[in-house]
N, C-alpha and C. Protein backbone atom coordinates (compact mmCIF):
# COMPACT_ATOMS: atom_id res chain seq x y z
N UNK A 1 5.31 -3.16 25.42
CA UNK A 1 6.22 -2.06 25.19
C UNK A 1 5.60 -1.13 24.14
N UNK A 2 5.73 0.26 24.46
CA UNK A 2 5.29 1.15 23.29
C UNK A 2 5.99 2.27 23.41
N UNK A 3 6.69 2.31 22.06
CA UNK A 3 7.24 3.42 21.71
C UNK A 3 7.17 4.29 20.40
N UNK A 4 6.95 5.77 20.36
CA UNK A 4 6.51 6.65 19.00
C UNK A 4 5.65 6.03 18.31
N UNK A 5 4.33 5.22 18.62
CA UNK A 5 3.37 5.05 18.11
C UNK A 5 3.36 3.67 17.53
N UNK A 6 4.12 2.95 18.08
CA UNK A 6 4.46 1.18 17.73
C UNK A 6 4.11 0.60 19.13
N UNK A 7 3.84 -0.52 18.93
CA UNK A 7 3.39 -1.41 20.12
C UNK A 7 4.17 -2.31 20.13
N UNK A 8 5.00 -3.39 20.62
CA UNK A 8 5.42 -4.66 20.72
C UNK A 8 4.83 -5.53 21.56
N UNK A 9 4.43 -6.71 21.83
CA UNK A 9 4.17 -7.74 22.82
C UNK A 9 4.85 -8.63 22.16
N UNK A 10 5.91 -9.31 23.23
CA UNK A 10 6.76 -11.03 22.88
C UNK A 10 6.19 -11.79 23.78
N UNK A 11 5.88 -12.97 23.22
CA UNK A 11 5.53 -14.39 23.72
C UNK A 11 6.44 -15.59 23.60
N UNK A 12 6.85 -16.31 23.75
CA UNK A 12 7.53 -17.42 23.60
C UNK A 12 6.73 -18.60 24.07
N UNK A 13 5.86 -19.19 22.35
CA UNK A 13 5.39 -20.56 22.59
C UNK A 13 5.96 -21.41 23.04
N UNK A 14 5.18 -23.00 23.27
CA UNK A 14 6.17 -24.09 23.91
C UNK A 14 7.08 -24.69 22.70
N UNK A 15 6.63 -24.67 21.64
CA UNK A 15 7.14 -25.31 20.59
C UNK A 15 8.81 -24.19 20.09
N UNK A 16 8.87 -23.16 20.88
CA UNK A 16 10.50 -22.31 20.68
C UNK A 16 10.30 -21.32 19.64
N UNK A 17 8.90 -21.05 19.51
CA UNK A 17 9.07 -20.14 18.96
C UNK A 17 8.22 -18.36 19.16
N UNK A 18 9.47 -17.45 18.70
CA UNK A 18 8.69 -16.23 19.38
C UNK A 18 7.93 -15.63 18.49
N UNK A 19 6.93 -15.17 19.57
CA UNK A 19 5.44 -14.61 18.39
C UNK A 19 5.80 -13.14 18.91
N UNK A 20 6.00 -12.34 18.23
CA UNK A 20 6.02 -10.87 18.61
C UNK A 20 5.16 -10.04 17.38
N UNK A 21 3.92 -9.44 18.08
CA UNK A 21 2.98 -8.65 17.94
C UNK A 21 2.95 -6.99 17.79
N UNK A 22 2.87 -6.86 16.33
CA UNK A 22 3.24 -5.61 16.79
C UNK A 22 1.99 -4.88 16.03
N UNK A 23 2.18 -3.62 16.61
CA UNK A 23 0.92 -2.79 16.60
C UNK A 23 0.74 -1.40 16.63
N UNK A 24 0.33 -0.64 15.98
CA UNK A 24 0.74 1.28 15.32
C UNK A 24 0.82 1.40 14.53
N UNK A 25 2.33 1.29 14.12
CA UNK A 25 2.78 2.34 13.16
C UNK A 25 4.56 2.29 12.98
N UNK A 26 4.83 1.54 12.56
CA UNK A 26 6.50 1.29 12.42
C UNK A 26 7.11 1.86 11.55
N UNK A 27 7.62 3.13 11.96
CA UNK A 27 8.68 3.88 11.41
C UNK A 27 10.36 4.02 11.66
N UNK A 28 10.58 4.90 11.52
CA UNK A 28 12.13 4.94 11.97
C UNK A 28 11.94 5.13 13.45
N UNK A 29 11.11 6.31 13.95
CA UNK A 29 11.25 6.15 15.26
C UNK A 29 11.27 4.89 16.28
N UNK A 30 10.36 3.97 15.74
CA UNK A 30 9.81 2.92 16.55
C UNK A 30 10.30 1.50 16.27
N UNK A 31 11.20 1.77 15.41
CA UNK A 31 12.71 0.28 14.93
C UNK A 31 13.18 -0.17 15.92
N UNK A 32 13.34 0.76 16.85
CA UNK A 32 14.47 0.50 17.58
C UNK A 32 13.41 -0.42 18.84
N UNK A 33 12.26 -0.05 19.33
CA UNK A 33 11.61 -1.06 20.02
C UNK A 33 11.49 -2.37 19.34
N UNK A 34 11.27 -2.30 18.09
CA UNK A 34 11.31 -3.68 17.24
C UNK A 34 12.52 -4.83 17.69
N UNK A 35 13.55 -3.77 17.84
CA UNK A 35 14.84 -4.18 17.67
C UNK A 35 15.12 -5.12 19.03
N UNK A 36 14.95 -4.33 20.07
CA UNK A 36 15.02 -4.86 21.26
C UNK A 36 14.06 -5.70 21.65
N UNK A 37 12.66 -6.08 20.91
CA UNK A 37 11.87 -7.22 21.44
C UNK A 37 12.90 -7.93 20.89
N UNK A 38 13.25 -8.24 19.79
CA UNK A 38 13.88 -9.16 18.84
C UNK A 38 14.74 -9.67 19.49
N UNK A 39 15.58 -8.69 20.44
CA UNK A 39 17.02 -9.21 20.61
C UNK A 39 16.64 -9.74 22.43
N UNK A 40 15.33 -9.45 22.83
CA UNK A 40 15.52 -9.98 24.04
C UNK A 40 15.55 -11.64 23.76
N UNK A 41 14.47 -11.89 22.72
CA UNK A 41 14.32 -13.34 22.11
C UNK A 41 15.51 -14.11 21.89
N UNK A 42 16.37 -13.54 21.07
CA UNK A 42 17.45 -13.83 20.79
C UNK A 42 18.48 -14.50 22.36
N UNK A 43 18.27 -13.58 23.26
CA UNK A 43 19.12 -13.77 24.08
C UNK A 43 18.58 -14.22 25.14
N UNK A 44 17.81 -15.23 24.47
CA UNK A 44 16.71 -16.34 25.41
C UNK A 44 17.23 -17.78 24.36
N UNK A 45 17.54 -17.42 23.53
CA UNK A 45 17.84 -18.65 22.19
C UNK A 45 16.91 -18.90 21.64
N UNK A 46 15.93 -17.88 21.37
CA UNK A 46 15.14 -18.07 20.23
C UNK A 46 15.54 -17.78 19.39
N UNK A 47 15.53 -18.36 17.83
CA UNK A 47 15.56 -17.82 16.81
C UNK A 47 14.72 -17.97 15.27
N UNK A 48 13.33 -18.58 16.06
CA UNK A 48 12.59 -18.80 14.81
C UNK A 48 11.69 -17.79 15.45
N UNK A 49 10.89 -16.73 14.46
CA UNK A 49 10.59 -15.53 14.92
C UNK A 49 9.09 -15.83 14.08
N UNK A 50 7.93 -15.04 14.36
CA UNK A 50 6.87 -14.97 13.44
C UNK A 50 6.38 -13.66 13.98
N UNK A 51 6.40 -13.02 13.19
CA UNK A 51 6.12 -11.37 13.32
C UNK A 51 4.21 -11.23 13.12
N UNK A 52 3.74 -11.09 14.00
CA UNK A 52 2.19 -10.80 13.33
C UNK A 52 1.73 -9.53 13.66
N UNK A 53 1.54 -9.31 12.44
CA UNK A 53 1.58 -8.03 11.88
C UNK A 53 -0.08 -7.21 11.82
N UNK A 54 -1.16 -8.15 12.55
CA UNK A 54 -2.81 -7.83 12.60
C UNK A 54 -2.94 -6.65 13.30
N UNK A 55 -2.23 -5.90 13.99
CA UNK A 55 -2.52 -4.86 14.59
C UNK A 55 -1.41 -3.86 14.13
N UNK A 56 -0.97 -3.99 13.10
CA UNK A 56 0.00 -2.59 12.83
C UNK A 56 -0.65 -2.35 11.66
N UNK A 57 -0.80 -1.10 11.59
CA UNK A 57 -1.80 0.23 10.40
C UNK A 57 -0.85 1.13 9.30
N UNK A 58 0.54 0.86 9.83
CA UNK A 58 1.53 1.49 8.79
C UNK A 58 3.03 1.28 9.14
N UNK A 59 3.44 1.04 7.98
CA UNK A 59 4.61 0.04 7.69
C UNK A 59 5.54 1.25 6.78
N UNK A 60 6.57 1.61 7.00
CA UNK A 60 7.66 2.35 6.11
C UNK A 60 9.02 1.38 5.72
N UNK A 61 9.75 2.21 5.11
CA UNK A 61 10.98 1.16 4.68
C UNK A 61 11.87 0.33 6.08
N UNK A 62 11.53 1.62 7.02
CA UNK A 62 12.25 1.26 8.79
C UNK A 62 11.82 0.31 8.79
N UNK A 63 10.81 -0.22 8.55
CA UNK A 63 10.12 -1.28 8.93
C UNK A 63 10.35 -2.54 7.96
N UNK A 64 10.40 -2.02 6.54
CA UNK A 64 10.21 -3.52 5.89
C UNK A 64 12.17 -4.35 6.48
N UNK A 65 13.13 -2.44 6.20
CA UNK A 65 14.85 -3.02 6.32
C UNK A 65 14.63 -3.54 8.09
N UNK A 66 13.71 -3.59 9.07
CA UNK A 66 13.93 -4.14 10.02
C UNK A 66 13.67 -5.72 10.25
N UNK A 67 13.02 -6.20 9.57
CA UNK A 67 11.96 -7.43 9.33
C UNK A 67 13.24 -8.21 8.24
N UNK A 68 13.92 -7.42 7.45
CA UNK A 68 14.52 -8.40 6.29
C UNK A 68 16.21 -8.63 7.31
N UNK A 69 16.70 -7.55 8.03
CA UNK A 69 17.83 -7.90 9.26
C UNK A 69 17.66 -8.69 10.47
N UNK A 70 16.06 -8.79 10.88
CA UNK A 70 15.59 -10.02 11.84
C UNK A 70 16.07 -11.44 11.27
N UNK A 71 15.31 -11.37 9.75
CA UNK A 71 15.29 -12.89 8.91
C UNK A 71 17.06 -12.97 8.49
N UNK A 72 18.02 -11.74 8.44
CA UNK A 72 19.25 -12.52 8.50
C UNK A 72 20.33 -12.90 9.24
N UNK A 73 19.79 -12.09 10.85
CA UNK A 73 20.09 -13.16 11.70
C UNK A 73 19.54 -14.15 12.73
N UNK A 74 18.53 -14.47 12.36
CA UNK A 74 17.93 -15.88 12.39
C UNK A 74 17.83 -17.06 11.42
N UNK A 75 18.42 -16.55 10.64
CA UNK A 75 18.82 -17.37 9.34
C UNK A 75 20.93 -18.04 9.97
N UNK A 76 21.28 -16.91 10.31
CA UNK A 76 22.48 -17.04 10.76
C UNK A 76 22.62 -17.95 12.09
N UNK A 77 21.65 -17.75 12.67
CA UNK A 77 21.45 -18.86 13.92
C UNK A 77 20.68 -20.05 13.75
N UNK A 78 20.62 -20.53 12.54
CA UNK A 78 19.80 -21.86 11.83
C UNK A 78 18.15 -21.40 12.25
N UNK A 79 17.56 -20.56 12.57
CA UNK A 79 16.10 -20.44 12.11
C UNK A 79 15.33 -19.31 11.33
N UNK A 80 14.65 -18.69 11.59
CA UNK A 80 13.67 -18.53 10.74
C UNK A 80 12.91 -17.15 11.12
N UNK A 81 12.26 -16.59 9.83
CA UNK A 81 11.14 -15.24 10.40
C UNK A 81 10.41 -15.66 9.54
N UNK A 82 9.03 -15.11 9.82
CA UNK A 82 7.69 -15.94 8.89
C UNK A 82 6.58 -14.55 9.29
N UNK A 83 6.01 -14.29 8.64
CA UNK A 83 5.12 -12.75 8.83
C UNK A 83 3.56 -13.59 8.62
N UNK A 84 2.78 -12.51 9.32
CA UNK A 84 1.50 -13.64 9.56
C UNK A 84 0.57 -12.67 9.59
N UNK A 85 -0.47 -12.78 8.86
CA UNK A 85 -1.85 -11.29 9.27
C UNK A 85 -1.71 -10.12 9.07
N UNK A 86 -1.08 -9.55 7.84
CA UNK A 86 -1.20 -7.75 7.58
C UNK A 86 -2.24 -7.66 7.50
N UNK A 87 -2.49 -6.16 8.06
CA UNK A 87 -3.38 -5.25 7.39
C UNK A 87 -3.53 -5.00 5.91
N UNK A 88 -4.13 -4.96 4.97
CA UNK A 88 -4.12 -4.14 3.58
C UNK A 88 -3.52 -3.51 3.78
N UNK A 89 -2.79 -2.24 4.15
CA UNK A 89 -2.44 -1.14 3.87
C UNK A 89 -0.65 -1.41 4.41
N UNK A 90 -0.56 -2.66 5.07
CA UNK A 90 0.69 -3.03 5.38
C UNK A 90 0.93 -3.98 3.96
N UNK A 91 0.07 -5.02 3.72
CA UNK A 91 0.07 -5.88 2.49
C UNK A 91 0.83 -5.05 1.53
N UNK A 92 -0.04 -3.77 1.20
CA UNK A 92 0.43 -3.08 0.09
C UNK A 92 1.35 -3.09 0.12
N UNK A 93 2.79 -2.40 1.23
CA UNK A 93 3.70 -2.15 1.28
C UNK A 93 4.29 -3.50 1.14
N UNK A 94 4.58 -4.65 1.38
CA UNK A 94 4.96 -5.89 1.71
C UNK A 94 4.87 -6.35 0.27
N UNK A 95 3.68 -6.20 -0.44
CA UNK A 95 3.64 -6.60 -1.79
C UNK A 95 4.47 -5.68 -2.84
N UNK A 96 4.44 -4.04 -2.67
CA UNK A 96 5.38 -3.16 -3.38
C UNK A 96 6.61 -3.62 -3.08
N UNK A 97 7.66 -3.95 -2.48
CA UNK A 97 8.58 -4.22 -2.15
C UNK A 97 9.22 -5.78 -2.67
N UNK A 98 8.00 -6.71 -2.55
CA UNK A 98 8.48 -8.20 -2.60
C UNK A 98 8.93 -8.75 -1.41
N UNK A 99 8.65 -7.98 -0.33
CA UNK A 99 9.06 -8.09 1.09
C UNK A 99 8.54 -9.88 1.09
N UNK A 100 7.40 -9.98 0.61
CA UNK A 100 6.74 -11.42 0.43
C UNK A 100 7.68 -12.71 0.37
N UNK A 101 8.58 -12.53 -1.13
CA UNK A 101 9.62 -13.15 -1.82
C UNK A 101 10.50 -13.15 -0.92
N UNK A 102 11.06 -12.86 0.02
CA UNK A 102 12.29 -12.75 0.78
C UNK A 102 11.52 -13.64 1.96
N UNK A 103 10.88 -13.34 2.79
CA UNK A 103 9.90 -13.72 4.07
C UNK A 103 8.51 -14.31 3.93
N UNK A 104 8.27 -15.61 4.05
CA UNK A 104 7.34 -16.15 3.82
C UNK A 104 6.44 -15.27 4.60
N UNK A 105 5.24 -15.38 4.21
CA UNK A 105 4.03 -14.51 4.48
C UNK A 105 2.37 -15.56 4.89
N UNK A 106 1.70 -15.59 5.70
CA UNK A 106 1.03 -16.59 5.53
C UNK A 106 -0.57 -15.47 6.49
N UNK A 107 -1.64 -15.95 5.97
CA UNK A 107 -3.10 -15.44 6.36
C UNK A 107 -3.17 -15.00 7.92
N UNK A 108 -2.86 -16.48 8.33
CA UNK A 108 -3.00 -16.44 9.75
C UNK A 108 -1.81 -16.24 10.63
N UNK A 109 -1.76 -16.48 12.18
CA UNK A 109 -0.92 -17.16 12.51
C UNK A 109 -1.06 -18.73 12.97
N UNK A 110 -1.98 -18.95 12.72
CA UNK A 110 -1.94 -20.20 13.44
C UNK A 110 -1.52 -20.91 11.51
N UNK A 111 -1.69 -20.42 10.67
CA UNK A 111 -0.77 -21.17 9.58
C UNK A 111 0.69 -21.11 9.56
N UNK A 112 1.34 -19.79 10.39
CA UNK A 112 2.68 -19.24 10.35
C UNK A 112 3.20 -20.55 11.04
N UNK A 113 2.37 -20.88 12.27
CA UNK A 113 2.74 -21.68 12.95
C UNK A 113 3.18 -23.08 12.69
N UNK A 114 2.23 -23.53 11.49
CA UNK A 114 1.61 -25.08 11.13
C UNK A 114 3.13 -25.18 10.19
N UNK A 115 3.07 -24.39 9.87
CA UNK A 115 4.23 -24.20 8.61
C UNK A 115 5.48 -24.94 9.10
């Protein structure tokens, strides 16, 4: 899926959990594709989420308030969001914020995973 310069791809590993990939540029325009990978997951009964974040180049507040409303309702459905592989220039933002402190954050994904 791509919309206003954001990319999404959802996967659903065997172990239940969804890997959604995203990739561009996540602004306000492009939340709303965020929104709807999220919620197709959801309405599959996923709810442990790992966002990997290796192919997105810019991150705004749309983006960090979309990532911290994923983690509270998957928190509300007993699981989980876990962020895996920024870019630097997404880091930055993730680290200005403390986005970190709220959403575990991990190198890889295959650590998001192990976790």
């Amino acid at each position: 899926m791509e919309r206003s310069g954001v990319r999404v791809r959802v996967e659903v590993r065997p172990v239940g959990v969804g890997v959604v990939t995203i990739g561009g540029e996540l602004d306000y325009d492009g939340v709303a594709l965020l929104e709807k990978a999220i919620g197709s997951l959801r309405d599959q009964g996923v709810h442990c989420l790992l966002l990997d974040l290796s192919g997105l180049t810019f991150m705004d507040s749309s983006g960090v308030n979309a990532f911290l409303l994923a983690q509270r309702a998957s928190r509300a459905q007993g699981g989980w969001v876990r962020l895996a592989n920024p870019q630097q220039s997404v880091l930055r933002v993730i680290e200005l914020v403390g986005l970190g402190e709220a959403i575990p954050l991990y190198a890889t994904v295959g650590e998001a995973l192990a976790a």
